[in-house]
C-alpha atoms as a PDB file:
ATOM      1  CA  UNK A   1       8.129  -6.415  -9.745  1.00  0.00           C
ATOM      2  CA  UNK A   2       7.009  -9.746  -8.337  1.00  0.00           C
ATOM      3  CA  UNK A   3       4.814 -10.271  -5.565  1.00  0.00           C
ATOM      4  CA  UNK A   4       7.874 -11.469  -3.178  1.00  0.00           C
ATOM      5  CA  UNK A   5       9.906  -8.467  -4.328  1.00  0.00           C
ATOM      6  CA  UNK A   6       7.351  -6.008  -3.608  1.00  0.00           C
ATOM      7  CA  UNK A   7       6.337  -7.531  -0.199  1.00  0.00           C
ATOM      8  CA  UNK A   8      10.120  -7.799   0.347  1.00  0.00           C
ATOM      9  CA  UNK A   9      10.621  -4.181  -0.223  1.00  0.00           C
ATOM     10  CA  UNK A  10       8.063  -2.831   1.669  1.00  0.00           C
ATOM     11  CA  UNK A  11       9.580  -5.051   4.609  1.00  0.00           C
ATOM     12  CA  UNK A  12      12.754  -3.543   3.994  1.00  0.00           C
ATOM     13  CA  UNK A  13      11.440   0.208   3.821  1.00  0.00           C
ATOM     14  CA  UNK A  14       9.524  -0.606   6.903  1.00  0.00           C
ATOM     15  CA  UNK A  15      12.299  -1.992   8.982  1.00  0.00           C
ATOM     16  CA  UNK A  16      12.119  -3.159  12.531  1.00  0.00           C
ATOM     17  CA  UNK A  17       9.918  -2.646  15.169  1.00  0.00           C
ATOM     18  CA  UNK A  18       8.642   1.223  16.080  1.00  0.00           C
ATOM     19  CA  UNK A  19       6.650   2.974  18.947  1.00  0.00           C
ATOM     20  CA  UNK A  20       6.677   6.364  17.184  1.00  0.00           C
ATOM     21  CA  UNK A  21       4.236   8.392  19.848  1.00  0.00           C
ATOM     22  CA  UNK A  22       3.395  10.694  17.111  1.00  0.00           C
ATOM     23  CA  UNK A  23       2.235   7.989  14.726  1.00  0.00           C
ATOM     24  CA  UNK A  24      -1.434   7.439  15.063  1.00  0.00           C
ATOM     25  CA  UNK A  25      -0.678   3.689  13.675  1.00  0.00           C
ATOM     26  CA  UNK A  26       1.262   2.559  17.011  1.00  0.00           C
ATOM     27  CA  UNK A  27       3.570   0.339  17.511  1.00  0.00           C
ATOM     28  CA  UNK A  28       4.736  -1.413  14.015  1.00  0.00           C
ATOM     29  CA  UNK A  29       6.833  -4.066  12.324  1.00  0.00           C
ATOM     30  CA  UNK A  30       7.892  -4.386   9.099  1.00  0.00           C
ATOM     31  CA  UNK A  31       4.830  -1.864   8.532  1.00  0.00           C
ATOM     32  CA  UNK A  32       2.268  -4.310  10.219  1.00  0.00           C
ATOM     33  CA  UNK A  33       0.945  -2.463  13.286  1.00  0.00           C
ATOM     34  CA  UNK A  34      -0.598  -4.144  16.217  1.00  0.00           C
ATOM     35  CA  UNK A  35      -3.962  -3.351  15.343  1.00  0.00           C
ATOM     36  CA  UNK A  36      -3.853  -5.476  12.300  1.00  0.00           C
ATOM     37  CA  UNK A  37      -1.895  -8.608  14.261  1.00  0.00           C
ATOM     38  CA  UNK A  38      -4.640  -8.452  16.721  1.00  0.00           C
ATOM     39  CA  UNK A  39      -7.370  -8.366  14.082  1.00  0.00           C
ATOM     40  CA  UNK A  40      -5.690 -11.361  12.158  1.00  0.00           C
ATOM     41  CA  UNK A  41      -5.328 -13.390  15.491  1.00  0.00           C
ATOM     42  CA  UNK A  42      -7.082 -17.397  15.050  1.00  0.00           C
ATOM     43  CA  UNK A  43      -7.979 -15.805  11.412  1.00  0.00           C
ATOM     44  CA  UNK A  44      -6.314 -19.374   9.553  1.00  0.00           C
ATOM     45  CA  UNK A  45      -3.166 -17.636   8.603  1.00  0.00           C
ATOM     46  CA  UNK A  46      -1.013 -20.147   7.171  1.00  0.00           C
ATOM     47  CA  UNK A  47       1.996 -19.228   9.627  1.00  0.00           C
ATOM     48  CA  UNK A  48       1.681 -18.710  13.487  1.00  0.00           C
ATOM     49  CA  UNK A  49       1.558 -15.607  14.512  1.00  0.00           C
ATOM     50  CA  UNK A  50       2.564 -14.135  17.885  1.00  0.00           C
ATOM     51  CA  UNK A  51       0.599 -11.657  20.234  1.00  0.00           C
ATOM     52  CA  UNK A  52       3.023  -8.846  19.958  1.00  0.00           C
ATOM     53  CA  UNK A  53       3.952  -6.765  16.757  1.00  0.00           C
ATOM     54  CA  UNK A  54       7.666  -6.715  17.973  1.00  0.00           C
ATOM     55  CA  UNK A  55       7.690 -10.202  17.694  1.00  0.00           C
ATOM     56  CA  UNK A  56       6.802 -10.680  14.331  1.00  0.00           C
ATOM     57  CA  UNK A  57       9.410 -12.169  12.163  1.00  0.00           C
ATOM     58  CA  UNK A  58      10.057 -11.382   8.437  1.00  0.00           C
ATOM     59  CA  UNK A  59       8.100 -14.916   7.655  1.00  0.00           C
ATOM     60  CA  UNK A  60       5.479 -13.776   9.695  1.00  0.00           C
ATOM     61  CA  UNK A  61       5.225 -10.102   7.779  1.00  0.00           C
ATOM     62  CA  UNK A  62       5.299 -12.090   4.200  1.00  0.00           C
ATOM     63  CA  UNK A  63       2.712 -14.366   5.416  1.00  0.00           C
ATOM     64  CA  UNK A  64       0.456 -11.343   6.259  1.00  0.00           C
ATOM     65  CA  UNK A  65       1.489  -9.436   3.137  1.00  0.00           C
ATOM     66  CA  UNK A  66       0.557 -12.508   0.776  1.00  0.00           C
ATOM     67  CA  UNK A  67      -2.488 -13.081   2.563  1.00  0.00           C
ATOM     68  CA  UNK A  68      -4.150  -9.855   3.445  1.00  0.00           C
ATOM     69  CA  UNK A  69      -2.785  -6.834   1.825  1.00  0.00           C
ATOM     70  CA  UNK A  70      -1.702  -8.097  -1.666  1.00  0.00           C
ATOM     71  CA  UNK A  71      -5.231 -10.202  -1.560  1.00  0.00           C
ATOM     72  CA  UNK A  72      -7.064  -7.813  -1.536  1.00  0.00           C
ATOM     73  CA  UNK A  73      -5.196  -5.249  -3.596  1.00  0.00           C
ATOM     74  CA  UNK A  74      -5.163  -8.047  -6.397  1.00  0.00           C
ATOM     75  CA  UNK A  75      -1.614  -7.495  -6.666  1.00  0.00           C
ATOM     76  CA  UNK A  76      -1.291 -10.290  -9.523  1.00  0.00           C
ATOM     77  CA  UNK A  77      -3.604  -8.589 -11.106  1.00  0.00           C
ATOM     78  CA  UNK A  78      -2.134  -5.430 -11.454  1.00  0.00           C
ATOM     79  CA  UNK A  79       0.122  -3.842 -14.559  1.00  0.00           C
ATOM     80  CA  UNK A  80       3.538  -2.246 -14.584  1.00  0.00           C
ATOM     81  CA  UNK A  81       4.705  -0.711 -11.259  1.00  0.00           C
ATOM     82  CA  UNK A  82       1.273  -0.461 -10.125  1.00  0.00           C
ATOM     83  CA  UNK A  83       1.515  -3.406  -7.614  1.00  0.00           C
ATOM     84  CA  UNK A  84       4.853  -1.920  -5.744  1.00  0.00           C
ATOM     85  CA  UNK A  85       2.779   1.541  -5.432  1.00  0.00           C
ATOM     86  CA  UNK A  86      -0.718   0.091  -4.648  1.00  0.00           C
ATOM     87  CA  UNK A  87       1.047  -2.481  -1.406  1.00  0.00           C
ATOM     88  CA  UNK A  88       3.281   0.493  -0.831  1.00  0.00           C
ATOM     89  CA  UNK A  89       0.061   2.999  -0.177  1.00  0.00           C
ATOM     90  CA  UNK A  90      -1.886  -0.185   1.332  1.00  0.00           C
ATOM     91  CA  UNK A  91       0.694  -0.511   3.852  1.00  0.00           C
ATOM     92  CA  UNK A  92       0.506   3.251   4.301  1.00  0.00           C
ATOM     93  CA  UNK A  93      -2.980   4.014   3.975  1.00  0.00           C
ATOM     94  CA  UNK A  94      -5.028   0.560   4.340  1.00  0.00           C
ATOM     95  CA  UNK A  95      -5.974  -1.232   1.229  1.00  0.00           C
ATOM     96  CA  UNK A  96      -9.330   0.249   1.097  1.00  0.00           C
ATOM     97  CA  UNK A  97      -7.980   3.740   0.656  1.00  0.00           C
ATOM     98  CA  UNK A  98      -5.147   2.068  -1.862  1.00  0.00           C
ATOM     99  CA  UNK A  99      -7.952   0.941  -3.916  1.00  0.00           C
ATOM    100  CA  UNK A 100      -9.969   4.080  -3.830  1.00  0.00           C
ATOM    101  CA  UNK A 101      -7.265   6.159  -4.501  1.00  0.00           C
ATOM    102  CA  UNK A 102      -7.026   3.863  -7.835  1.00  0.00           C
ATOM    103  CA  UNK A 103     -10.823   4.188  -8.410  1.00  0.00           C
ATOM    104  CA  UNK A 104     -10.189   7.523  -8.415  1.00  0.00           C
ATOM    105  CA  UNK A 105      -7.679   7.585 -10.745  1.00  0.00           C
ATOM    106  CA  UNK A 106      -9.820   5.412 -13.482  1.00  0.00           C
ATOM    107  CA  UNK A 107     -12.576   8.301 -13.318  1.00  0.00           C
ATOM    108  CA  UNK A 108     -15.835   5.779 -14.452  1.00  0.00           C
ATOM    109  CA  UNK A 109     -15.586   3.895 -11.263  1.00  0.00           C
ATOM    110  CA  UNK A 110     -17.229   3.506  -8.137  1.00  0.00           C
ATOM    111  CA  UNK A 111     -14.879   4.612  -5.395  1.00  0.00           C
ATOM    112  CA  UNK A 112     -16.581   2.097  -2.905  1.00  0.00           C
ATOM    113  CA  UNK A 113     -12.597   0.891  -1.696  1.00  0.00           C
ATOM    114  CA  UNK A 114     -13.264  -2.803  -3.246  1.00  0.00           C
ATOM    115  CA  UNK A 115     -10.943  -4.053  -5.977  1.00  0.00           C
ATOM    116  CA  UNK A 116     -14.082  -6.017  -7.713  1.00  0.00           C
ATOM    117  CA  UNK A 117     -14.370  -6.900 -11.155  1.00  0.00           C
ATOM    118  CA  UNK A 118     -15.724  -3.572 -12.590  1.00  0.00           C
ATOM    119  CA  UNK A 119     -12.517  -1.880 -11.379  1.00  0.00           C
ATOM    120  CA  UNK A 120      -9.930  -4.661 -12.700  1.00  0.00           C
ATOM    121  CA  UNK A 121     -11.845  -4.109 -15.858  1.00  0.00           C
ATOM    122  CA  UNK A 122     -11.305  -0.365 -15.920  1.00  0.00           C
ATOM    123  CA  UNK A 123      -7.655  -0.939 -15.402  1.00  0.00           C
ATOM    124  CA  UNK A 124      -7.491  -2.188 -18.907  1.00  0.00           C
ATOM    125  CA  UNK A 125      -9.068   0.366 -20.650  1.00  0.00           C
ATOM    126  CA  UNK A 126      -7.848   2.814 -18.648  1.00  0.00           C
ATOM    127  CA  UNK A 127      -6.588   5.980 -20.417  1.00  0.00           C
ATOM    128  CA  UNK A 128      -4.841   9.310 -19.127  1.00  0.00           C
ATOM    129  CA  UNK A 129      -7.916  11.759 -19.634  1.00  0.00           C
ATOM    130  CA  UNK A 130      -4.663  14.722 -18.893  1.00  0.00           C
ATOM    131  CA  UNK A 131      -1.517  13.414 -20.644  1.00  0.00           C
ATOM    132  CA  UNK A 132      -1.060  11.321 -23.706  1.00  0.00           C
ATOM    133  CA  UNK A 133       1.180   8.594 -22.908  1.00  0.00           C
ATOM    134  CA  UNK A 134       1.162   8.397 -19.058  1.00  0.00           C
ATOM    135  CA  UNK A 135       0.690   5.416 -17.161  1.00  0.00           C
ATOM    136  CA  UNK A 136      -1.880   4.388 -14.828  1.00  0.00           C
ATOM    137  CA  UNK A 137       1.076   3.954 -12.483  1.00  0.00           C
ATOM    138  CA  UNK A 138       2.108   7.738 -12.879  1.00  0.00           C
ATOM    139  CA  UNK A 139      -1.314   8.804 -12.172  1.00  0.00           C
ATOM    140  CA  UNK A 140      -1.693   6.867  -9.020  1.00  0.00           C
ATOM    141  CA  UNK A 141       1.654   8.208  -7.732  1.00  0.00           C
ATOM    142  CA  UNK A 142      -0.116  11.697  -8.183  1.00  0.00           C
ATOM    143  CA  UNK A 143      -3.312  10.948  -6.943  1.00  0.00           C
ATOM    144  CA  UNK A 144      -1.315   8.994  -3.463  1.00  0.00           C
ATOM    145  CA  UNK A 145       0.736  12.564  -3.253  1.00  0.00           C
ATOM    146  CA  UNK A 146      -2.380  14.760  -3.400  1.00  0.00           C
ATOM    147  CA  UNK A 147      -3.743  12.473  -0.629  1.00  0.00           C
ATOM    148  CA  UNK A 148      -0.407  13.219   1.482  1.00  0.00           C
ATOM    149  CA  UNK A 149      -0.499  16.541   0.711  1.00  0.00           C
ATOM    150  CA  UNK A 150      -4.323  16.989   1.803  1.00  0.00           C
ATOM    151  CA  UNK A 151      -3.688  15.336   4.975  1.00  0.00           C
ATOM    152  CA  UNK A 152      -0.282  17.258   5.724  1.00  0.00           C
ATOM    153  CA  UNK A 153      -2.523  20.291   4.630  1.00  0.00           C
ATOM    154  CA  UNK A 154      -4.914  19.888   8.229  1.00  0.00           C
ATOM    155  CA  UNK A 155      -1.530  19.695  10.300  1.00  0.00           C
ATOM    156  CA  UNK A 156      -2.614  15.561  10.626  1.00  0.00           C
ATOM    157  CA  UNK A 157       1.310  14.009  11.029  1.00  0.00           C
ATOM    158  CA  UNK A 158       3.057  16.663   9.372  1.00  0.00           C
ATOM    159  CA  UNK A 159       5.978  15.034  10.616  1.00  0.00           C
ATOM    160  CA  UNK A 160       5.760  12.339   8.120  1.00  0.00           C
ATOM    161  CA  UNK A 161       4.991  13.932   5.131  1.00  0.00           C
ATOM    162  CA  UNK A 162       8.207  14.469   3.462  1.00  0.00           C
ATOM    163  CA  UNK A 163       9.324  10.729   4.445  1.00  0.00           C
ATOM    164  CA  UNK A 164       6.705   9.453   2.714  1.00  0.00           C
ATOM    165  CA  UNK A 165       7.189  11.730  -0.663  1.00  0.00           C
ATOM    166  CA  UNK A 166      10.642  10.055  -1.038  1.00  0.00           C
ATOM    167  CA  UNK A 167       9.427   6.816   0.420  1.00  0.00           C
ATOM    168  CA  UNK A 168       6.442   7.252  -2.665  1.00  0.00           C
ATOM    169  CA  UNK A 169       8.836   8.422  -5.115  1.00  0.00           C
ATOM    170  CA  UNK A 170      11.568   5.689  -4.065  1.00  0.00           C
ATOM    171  CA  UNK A 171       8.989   2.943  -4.711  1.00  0.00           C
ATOM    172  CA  UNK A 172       7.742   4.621  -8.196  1.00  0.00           C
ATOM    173  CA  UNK A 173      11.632   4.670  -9.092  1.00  0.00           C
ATOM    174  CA  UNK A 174      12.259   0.887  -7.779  1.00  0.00           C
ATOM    175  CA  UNK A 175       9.264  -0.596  -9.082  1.00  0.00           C
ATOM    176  CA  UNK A 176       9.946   0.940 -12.980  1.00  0.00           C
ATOM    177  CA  UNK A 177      13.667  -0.424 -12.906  1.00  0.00           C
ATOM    178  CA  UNK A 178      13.371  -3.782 -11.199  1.00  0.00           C
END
């Protein structure tokens, strides 16, 4: 997938706005809560952005995709259906758990949450230590439902945790046939 048709799908899977009381991440748009809008207020974007998450607009969430999620996630940098998964789980998770989650994965690397150049190297070489022939992308999506699992595990927003199994699985599944 291309960077416009991954940012477009997670705007899509996000949908409009939502004040779900039992989601710690608060009111959200098109995934983008108002935690990060306020944090990326006067911060050069090139779009204007306005002081209320339900007011984004879908130009608004690209913008903030392209510039802040996918940036650091080095989403052009990524193989296969690895970029869907990795903005999918940054969206989810925050990049710097995306990008540990994939440091995990590659074993040999520092899981310090940065996508430097030591872990865009390991991507290359990188090699399923458990099953001949699986992808990097296939041992993310494992290593993302472990995570969900974990957290559903201490009771933390049990509510969500089979919508985001299919909404993992739905992305692994749209990202290897697009």
């Amino acid at each position: 997938m291309t960077r416009d048709q991954c940012i477009a799908l997670m705007i899509k899977l996000e949908g409009g706005f939502v004040d779900n009381p039992a989601d710690p991440g608060g009111a959200t748009k098109f995934g983008i809560t108002q935690a990060t809008l306020d944090s990326l207020q006067g911060k050069g974007l090139p779009t204007r952005l306005p002081t209320h998450v339900r007011d984004l607009t879908e130009d608004n969430a690209y913008a903030i995709y392209r510039a802040v999620q996918w940036a650091q996630i080095h989403g052009d940098a990524l193989p296969g259906a690895l970029p869907a998964l990795m903005l999918n789980t940054a969206v989810n998770m925050g990049e710097p758990t995306a990008v540990k989650l994939l440091q995990e994965c590659l074993g040999h690397v520092n899981p310090d949450g940065i996508m430097g150049p030591a872990t865009l190297s390991a991507i290359t070489t990188w090699h399923s230590a458990y099953m001949p022939g699986q992808s990097l992308a296939e041992e993310f999506v494992a290593h993302v439902g472990a995570r969900y699992a974990t957290l559903a595990g201490k009771g933390e927003n049990l509510v969500f945790e089979l919508g985001w199994f299919r909404r993992l699985f739905r992305v692994y599944t749209l990202a290897l046939t697009t």
